[in-house]
Each structure stands twice: as structure tokens, then as C-alpha cells.
Protein backbone atom coordinates (compact mmCIF):
# COMPACT_ATOMS: atom_id res chain seq x y z
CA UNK A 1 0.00 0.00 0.00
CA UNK A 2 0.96 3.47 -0.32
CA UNK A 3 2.98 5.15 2.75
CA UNK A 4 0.31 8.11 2.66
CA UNK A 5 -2.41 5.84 2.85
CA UNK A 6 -0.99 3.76 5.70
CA UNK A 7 -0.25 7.24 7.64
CA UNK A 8 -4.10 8.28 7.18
CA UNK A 9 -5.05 4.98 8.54
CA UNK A 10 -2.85 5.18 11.33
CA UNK A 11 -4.25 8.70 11.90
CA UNK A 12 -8.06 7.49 11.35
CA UNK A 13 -7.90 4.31 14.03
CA UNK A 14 -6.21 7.06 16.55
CA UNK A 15 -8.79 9.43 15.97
CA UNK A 16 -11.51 6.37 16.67
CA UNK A 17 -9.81 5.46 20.19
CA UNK A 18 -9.75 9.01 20.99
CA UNK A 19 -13.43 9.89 20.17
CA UNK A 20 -15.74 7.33 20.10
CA UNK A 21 -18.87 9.05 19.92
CA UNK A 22 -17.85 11.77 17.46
CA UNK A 23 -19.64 10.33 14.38
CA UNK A 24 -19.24 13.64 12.16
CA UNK A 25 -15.58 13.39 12.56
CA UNK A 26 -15.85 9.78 11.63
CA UNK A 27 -17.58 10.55 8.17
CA UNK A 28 -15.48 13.26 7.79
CA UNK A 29 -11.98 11.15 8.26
CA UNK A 30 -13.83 8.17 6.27
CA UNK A 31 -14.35 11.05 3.30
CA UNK A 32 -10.66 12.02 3.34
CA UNK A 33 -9.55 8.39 3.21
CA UNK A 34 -11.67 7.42 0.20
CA UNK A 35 -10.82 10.62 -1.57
CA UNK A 36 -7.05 9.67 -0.76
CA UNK A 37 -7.61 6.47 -1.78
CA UNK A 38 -9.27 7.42 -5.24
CA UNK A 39 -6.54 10.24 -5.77
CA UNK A 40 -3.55 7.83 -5.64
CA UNK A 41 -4.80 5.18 -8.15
């Protein structure tokens, strides 16, 4: 996989431990990682 991606990830599951019940910042990180995703193809 691509380093970027990997550091996003990283970044995402962090983000998930720190605020569990913080669903807008979920979609919003999910948004960024799909758009990252898509980007690097």
C-alpha cells in the first residue's frame, strides 16, 4: 500500500480510540480516506 495511505489509517484508528462518539468526525476522516484512496490510483 501506499505510505500516505498507511499514515491516514494510522491517523483514522487514533482518531476512533480518541473519540468514540464523534460520528461527524468519523464521516469526515472516512471522506478524506476514500478521496485519498481514489486520488492515488
Amino acid at each position: 500500500m501506499f505510505p500516505d495511505v498507511m499514515k491516514v489509517a494510522i491517523a483514522l484508528s487514533l482518531t476512533v480510540n480518541a473519540s468514540m462518539s464523534n460520528e461527524k468526525m468519523m464521516r469526515t476522516l472516512v471522506h478524506m480516506l476514500e478521496r485519498m484512496l481514489i486520488e492515488s490510483k
